[in-house]
PDBML (XML) file of the C-alpha atoms, coordinates in Angstrom:
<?xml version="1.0" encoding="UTF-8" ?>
<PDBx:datablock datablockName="MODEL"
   xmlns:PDBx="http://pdbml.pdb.org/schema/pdbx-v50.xsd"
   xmlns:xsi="http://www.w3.org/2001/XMLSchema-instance"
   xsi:schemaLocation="http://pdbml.pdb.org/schema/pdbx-v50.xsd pdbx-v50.xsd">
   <PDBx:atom_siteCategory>
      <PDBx:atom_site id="1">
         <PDBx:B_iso_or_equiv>0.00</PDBx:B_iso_or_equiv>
         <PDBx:Cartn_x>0.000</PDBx:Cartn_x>
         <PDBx:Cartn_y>0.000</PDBx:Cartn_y>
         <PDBx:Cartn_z>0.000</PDBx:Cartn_z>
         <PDBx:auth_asym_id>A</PDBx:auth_asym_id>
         <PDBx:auth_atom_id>CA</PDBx:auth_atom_id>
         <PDBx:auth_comp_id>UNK</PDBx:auth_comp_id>
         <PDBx:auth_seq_id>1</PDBx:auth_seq_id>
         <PDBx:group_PDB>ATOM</PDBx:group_PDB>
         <PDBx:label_alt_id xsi:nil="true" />
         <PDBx:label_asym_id>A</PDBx:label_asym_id>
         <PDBx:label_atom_id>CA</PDBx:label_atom_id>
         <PDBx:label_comp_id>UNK</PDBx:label_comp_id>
         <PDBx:label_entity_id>1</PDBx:label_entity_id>
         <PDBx:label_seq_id>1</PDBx:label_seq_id>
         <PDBx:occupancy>1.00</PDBx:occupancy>
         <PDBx:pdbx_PDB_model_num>1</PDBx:pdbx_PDB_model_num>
         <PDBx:type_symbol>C</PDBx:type_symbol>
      </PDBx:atom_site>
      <PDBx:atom_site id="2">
         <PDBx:B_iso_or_equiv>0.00</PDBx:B_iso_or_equiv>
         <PDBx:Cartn_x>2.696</PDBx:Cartn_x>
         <PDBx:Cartn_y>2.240</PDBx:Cartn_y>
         <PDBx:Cartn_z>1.070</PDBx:Cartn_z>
         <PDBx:auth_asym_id>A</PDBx:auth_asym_id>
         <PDBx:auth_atom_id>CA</PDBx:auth_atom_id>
         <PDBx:auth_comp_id>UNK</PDBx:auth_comp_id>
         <PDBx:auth_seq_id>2</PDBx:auth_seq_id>
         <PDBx:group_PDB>ATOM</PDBx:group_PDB>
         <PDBx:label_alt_id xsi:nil="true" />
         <PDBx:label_asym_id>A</PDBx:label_asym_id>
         <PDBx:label_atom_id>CA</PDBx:label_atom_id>
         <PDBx:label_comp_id>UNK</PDBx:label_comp_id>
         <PDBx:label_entity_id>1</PDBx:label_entity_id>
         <PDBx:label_seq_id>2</PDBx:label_seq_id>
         <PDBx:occupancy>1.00</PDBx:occupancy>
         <PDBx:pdbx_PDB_model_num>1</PDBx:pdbx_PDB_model_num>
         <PDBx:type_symbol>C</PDBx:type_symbol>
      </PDBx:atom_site>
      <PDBx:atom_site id="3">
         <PDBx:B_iso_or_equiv>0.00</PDBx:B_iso_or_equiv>
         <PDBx:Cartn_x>5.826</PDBx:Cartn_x>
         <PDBx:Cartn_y>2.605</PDBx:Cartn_y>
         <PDBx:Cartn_z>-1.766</PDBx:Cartn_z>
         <PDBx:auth_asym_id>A</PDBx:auth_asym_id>
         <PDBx:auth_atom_id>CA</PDBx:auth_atom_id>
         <PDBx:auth_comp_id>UNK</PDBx:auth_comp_id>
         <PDBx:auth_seq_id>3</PDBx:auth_seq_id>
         <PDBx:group_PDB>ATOM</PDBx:group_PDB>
         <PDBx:label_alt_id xsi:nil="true" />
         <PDBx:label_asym_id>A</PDBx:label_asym_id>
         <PDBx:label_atom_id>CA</PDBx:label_atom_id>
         <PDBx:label_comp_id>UNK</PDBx:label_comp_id>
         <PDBx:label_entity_id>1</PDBx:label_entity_id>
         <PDBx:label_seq_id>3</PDBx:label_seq_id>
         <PDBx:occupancy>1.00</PDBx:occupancy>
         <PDBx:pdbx_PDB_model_num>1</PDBx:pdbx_PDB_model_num>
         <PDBx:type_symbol>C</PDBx:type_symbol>
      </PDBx:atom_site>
      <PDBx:atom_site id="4">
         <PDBx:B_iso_or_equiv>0.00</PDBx:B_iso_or_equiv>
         <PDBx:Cartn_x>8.024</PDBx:Cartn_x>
         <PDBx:Cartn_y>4.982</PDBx:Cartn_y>
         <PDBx:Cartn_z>-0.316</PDBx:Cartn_z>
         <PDBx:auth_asym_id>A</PDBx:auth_asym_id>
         <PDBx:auth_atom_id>CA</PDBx:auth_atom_id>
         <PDBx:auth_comp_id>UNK</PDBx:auth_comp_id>
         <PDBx:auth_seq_id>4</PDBx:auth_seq_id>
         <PDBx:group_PDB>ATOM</PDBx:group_PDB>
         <PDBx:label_alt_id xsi:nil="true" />
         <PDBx:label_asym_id>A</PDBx:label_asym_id>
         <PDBx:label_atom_id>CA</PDBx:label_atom_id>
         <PDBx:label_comp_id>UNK</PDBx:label_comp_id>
         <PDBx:label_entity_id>1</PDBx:label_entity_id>
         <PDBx:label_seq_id>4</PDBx:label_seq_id>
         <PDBx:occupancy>1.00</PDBx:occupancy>
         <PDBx:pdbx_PDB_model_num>1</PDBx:pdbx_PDB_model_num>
         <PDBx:type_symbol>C</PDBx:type_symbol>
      </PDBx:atom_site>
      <PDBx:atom_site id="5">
         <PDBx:B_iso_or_equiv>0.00</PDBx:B_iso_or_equiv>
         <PDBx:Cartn_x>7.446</PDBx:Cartn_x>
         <PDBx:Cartn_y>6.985</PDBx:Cartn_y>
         <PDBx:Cartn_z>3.071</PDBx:Cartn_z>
         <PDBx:auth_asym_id>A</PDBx:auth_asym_id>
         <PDBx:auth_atom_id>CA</PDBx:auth_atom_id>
         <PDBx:auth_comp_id>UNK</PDBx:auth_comp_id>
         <PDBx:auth_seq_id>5</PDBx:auth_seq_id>
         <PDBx:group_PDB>ATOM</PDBx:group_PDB>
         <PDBx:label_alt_id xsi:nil="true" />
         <PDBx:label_asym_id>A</PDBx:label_asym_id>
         <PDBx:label_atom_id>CA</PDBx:label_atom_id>
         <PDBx:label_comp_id>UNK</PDBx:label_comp_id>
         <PDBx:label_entity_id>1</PDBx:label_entity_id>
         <PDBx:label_seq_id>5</PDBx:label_seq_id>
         <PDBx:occupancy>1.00</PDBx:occupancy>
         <PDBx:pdbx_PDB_model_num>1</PDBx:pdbx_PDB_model_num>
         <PDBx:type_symbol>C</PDBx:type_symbol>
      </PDBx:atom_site>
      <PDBx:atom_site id="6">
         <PDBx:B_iso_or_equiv>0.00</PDBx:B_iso_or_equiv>
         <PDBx:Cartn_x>9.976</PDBx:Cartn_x>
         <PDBx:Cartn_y>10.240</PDBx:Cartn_y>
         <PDBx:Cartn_z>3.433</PDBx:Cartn_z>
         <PDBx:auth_asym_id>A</PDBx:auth_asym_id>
         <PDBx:auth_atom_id>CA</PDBx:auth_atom_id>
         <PDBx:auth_comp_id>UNK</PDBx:auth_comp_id>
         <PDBx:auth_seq_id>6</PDBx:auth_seq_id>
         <PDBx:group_PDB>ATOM</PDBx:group_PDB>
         <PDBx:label_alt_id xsi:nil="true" />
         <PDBx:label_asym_id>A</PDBx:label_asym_id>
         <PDBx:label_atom_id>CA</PDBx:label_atom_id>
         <PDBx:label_comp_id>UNK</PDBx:label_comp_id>
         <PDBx:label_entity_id>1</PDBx:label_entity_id>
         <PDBx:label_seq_id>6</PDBx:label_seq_id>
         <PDBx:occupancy>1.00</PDBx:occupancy>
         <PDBx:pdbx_PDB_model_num>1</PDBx:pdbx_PDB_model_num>
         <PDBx:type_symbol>C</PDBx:type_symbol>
      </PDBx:atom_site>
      <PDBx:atom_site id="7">
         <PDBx:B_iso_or_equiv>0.00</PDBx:B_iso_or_equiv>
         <PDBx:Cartn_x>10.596</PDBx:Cartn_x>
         <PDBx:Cartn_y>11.558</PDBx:Cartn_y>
         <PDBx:Cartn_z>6.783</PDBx:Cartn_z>
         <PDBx:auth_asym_id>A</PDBx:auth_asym_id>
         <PDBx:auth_atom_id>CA</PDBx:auth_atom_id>
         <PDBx:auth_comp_id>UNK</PDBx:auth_comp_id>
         <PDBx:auth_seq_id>7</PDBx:auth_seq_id>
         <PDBx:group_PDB>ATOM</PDBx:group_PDB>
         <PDBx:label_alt_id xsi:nil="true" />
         <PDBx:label_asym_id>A</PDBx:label_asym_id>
         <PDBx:label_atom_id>CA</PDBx:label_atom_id>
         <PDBx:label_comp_id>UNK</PDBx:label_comp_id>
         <PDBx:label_entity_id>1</PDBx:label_entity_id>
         <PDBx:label_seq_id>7</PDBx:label_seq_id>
         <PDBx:occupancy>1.00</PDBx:occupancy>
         <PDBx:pdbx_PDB_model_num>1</PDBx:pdbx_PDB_model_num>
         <PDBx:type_symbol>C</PDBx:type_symbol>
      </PDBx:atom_site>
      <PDBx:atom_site id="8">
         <PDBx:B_iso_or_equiv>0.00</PDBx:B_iso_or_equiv>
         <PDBx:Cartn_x>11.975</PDBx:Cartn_x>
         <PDBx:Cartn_y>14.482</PDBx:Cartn_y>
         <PDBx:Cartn_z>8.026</PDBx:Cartn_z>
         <PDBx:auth_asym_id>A</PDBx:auth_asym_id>
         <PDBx:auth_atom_id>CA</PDBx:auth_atom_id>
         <PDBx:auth_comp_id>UNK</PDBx:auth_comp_id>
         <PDBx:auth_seq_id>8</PDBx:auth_seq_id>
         <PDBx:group_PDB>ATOM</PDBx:group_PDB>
         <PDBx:label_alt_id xsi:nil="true" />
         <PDBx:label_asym_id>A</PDBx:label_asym_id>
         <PDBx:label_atom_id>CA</PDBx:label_atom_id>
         <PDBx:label_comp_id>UNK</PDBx:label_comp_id>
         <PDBx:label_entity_id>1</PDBx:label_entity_id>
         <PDBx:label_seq_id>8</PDBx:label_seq_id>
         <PDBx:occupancy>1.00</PDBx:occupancy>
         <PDBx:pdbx_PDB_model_num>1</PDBx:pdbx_PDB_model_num>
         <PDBx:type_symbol>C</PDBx:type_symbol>
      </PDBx:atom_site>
      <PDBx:atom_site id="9">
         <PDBx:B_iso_or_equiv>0.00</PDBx:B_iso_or_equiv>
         <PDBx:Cartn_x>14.154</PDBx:Cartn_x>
         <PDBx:Cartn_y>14.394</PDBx:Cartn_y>
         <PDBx:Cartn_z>4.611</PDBx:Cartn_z>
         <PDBx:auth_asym_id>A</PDBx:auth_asym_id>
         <PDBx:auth_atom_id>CA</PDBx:auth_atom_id>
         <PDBx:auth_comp_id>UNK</PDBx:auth_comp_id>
         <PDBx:auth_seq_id>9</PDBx:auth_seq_id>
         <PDBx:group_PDB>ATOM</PDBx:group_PDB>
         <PDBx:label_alt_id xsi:nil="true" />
         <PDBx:label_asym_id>A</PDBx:label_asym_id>
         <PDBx:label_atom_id>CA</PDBx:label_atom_id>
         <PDBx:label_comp_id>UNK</PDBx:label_comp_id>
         <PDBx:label_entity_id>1</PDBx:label_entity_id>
         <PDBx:label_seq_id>9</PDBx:label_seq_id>
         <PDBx:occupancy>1.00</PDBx:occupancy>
         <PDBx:pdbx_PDB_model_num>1</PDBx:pdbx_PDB_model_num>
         <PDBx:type_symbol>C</PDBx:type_symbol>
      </PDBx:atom_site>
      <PDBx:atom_site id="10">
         <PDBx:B_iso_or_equiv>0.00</PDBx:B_iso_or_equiv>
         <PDBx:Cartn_x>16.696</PDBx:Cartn_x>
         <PDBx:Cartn_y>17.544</PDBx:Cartn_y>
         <PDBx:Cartn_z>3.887</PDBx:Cartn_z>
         <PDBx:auth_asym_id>A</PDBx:auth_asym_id>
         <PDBx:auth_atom_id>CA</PDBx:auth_atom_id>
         <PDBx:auth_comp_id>UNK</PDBx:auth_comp_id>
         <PDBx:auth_seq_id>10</PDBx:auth_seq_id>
         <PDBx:group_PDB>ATOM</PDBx:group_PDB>
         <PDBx:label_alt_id xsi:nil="true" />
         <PDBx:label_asym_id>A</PDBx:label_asym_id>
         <PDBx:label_atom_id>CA</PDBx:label_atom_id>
         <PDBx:label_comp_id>UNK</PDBx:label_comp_id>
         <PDBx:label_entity_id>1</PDBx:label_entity_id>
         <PDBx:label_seq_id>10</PDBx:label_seq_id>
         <PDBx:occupancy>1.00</PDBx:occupancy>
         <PDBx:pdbx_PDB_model_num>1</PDBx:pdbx_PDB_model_num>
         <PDBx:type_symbol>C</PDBx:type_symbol>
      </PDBx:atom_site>
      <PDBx:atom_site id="11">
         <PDBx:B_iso_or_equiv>0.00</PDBx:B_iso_or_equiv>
         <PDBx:Cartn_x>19.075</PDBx:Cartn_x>
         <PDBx:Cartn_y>17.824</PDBx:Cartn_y>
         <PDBx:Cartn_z>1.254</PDBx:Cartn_z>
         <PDBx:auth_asym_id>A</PDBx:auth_asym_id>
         <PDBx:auth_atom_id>CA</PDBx:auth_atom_id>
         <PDBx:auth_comp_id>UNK</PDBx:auth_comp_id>
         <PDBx:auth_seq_id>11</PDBx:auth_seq_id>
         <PDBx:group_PDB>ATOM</PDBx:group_PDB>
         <PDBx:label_alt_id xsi:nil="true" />
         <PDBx:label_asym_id>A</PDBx:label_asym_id>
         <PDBx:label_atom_id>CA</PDBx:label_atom_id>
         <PDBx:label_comp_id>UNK</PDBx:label_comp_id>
         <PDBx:label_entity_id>1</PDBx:label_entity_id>
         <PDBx:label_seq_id>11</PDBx:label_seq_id>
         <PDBx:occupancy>1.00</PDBx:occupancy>
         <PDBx:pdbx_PDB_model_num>1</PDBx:pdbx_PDB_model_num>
         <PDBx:type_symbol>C</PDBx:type_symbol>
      </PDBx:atom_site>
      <PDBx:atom_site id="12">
         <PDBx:B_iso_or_equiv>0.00</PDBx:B_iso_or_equiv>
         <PDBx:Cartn_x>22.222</PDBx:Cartn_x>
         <PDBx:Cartn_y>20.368</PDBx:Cartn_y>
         <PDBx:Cartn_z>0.806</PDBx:Cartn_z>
         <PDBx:auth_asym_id>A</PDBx:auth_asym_id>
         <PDBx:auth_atom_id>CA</PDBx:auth_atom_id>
         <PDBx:auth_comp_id>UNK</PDBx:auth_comp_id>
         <PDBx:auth_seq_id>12</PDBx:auth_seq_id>
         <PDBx:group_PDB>ATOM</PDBx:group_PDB>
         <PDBx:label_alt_id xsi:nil="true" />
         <PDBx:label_asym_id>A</PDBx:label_asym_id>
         <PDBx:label_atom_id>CA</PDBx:label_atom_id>
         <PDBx:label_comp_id>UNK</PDBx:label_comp_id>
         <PDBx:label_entity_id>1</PDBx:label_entity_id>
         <PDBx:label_seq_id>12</PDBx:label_seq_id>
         <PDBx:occupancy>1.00</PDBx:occupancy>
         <PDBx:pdbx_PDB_model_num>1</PDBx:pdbx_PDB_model_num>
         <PDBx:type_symbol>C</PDBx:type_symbol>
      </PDBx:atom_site>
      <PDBx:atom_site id="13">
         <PDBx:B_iso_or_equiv>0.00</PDBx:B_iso_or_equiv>
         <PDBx:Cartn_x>24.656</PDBx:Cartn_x>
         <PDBx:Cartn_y>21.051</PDBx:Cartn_y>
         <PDBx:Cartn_z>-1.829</PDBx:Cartn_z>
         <PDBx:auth_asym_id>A</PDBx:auth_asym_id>
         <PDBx:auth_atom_id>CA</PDBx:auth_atom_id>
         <PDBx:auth_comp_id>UNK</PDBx:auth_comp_id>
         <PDBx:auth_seq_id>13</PDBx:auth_seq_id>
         <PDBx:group_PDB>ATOM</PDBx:group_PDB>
         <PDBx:label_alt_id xsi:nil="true" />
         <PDBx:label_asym_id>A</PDBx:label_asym_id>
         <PDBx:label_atom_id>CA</PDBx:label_atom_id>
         <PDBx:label_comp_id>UNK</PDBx:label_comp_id>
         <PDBx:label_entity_id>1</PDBx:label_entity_id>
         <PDBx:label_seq_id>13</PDBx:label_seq_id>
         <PDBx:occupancy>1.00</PDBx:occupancy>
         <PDBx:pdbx_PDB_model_num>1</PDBx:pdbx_PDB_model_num>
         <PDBx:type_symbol>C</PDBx:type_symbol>
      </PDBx:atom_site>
      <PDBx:atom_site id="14">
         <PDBx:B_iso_or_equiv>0.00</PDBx:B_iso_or_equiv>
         <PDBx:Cartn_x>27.259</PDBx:Cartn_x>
         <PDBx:Cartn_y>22.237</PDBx:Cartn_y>
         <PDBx:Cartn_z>0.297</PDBx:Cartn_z>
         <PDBx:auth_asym_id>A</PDBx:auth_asym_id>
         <PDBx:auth_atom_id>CA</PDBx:auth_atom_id>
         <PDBx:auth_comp_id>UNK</PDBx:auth_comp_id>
         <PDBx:auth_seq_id>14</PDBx:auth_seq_id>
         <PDBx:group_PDB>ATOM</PDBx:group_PDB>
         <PDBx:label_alt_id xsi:nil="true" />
         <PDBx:label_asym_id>A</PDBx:label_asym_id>
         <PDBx:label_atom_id>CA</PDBx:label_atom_id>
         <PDBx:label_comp_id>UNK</PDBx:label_comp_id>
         <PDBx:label_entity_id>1</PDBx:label_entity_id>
         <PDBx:label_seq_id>14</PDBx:label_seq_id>
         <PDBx:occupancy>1.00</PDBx:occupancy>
         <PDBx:pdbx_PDB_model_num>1</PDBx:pdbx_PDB_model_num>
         <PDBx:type_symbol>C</PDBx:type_symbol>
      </PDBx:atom_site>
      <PDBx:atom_site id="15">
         <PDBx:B_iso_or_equiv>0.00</PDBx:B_iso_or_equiv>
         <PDBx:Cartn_x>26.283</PDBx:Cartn_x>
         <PDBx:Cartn_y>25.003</PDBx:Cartn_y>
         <PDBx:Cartn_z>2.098</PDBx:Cartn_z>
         <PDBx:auth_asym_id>A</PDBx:auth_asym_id>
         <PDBx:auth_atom_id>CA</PDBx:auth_atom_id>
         <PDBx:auth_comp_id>UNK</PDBx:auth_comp_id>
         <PDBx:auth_seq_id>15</PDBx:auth_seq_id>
         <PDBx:group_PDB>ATOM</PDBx:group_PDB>
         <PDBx:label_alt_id xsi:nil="true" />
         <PDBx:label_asym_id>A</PDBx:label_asym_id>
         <PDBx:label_atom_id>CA</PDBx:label_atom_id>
         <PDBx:label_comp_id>UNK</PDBx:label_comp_id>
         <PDBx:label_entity_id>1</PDBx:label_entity_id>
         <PDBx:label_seq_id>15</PDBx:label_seq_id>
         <PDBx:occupancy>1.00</PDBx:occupancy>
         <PDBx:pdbx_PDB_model_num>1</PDBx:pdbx_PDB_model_num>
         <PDBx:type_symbol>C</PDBx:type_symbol>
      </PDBx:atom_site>
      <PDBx:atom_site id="16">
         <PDBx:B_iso_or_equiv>0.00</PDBx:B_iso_or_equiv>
         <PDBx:Cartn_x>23.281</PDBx:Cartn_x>
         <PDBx:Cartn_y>25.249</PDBx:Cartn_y>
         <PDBx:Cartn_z>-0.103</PDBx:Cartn_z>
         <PDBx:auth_asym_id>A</PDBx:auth_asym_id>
         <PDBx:auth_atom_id>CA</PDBx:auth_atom_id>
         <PDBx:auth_comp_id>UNK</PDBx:auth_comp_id>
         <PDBx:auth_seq_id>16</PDBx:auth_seq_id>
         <PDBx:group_PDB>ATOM</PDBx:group_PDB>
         <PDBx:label_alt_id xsi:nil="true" />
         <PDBx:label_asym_id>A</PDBx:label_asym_id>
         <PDBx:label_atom_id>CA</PDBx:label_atom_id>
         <PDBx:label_comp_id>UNK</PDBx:label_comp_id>
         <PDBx:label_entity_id>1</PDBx:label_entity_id>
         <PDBx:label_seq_id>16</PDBx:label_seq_id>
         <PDBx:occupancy>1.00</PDBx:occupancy>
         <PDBx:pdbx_PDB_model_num>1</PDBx:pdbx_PDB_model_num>
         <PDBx:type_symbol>C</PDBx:type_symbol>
      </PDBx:atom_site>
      <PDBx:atom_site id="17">
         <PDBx:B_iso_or_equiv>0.00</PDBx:B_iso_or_equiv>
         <PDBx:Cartn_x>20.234</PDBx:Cartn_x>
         <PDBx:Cartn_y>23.787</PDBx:Cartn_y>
         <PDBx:Cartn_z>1.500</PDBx:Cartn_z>
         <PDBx:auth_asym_id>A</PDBx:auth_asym_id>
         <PDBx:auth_atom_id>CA</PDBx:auth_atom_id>
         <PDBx:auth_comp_id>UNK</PDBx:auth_comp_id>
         <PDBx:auth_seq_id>17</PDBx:auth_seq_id>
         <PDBx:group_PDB>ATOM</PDBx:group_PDB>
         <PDBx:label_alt_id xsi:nil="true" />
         <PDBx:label_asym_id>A</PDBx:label_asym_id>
         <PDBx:label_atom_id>CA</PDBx:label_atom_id>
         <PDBx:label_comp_id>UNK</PDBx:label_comp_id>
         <PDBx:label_entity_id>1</PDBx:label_entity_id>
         <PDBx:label_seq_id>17</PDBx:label_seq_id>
         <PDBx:occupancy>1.00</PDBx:occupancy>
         <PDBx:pdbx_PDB_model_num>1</PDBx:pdbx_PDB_model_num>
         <PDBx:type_symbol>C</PDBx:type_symbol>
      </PDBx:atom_site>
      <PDBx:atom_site id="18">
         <PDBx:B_iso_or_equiv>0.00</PDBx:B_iso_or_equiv>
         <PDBx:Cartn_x>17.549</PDBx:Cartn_x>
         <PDBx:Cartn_y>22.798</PDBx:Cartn_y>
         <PDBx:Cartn_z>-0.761</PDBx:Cartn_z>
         <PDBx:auth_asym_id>A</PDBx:auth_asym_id>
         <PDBx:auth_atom_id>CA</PDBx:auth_atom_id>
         <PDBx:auth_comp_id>UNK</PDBx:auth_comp_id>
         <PDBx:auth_seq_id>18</PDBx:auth_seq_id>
         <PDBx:group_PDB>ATOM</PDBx:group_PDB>
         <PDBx:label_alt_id xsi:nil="true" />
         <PDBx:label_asym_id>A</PDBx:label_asym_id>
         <PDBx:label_atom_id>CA</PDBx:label_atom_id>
         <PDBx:label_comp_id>UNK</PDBx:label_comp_id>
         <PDBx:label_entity_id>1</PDBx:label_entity_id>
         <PDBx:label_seq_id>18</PDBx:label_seq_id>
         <PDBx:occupancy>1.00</PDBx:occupancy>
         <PDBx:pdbx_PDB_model_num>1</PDBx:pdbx_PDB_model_num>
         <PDBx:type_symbol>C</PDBx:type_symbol>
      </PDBx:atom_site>
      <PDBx:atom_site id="19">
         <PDBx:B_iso_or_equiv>0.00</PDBx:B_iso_or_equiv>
         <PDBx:Cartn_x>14.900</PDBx:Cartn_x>
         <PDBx:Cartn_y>20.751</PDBx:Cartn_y>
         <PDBx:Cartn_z>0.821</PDBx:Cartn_z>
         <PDBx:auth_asym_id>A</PDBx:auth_asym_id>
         <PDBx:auth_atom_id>CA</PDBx:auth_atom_id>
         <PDBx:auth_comp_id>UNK</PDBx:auth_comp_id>
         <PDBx:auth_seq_id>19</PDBx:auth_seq_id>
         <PDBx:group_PDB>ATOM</PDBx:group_PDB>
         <PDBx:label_alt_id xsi:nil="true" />
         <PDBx:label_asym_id>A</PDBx:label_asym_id>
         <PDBx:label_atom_id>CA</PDBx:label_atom_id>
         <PDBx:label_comp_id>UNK</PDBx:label_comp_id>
         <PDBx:label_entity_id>1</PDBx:label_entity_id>
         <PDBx:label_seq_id>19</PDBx:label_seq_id>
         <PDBx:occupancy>1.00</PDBx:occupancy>
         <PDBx:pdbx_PDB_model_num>1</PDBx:pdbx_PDB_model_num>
         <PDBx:type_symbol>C</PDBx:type_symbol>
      </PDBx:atom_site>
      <PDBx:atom_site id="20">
         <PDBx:B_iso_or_equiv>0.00</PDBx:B_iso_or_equiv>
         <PDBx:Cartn_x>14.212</PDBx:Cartn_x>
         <PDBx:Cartn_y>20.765</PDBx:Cartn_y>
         <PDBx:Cartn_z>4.431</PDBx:Cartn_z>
         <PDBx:auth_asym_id>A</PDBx:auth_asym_id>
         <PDBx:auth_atom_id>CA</PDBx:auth_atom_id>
         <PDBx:auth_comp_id>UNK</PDBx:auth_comp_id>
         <PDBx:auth_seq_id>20</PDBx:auth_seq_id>
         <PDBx:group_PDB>ATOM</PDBx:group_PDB>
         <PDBx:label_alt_id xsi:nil="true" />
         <PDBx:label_asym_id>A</PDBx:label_asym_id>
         <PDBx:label_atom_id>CA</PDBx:label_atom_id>
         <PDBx:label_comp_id>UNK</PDBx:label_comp_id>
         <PDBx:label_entity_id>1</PDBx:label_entity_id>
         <PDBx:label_seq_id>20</PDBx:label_seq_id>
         <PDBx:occupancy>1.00</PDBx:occupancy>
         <PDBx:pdbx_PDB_model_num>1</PDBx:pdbx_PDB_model_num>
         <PDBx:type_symbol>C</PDBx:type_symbol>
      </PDBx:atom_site>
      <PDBx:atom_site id="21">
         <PDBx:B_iso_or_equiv>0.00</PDBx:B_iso_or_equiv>
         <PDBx:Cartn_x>12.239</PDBx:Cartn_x>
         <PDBx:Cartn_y>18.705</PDBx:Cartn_y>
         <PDBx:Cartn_z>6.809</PDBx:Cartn_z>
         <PDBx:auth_asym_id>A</PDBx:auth_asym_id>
         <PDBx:auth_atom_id>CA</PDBx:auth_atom_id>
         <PDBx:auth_comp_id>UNK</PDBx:auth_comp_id>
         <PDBx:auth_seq_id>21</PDBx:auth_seq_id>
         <PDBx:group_PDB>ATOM</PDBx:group_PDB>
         <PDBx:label_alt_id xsi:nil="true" />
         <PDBx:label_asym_id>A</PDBx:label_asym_id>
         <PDBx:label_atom_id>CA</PDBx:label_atom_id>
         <PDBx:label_comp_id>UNK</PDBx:label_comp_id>
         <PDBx:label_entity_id>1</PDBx:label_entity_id>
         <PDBx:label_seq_id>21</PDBx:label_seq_id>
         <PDBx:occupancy>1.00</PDBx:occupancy>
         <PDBx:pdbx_PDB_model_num>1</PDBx:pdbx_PDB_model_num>
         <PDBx:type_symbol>C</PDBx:type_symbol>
      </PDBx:atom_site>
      <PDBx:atom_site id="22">
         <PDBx:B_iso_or_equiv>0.00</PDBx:B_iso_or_equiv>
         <PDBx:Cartn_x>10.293</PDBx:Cartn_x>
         <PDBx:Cartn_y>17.244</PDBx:Cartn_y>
         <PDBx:Cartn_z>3.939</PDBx:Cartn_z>
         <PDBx:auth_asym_id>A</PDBx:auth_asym_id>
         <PDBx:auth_atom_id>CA</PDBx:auth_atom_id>
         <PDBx:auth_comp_id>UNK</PDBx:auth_comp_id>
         <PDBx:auth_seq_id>22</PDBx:auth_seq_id>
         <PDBx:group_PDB>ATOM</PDBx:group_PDB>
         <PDBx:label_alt_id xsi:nil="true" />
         <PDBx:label_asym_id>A</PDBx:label_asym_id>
         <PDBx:label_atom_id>CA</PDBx:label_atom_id>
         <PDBx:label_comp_id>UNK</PDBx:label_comp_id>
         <PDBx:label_entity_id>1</PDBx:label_entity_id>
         <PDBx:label_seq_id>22</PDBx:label_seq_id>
         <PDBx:occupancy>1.00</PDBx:occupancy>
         <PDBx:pdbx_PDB_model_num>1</PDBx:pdbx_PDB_model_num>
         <PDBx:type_symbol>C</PDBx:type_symbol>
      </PDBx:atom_site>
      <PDBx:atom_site id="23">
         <PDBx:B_iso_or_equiv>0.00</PDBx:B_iso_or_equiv>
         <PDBx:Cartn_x>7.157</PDBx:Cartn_x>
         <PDBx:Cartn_y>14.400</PDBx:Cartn_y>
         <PDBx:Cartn_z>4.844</PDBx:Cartn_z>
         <PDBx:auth_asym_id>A</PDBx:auth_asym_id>
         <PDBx:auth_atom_id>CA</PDBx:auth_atom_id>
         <PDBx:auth_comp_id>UNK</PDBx:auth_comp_id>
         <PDBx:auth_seq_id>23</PDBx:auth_seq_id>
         <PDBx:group_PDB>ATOM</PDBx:group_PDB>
         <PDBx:label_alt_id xsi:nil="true" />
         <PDBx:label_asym_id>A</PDBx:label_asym_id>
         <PDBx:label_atom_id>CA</PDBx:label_atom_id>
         <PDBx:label_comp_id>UNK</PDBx:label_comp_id>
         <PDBx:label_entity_id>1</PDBx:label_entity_id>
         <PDBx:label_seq_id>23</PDBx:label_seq_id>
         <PDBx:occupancy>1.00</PDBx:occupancy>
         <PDBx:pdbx_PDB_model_num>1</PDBx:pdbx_PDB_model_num>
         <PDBx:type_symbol>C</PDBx:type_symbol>
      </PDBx:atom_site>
      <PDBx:atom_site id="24">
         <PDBx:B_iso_or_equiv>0.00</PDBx:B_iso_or_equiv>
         <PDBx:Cartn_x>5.814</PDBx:Cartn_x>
         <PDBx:Cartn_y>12.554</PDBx:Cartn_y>
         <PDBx:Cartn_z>1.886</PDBx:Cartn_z>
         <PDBx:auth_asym_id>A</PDBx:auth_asym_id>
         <PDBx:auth_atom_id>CA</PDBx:auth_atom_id>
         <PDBx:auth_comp_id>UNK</PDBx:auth_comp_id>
         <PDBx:auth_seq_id>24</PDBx:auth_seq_id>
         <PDBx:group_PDB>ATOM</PDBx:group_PDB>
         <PDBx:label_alt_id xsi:nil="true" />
         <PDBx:label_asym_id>A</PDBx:label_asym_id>
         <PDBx:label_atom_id>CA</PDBx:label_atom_id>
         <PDBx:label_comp_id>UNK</PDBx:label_comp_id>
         <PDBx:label_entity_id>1</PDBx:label_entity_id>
         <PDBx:label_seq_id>24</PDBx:label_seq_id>
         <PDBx:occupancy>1.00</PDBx:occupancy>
         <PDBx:pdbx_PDB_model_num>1</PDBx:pdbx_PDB_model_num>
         <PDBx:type_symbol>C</PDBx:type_symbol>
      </PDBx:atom_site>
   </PDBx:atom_siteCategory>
</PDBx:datablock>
């Protein structure tokens, strides 16, 4: 039922930070 569950997911490039805290 569930394929993927995404928790509290962040993502930087260096000091760049583009996704933060995401829940999907």
């Amino acid at each position: 039922r569930i394929l993927y569950e995404l928790e509290d997911v962040s993502k930087s490039y260096g000091e760049k930070q583009v996704l933060s805290g995401v829940e999907l």
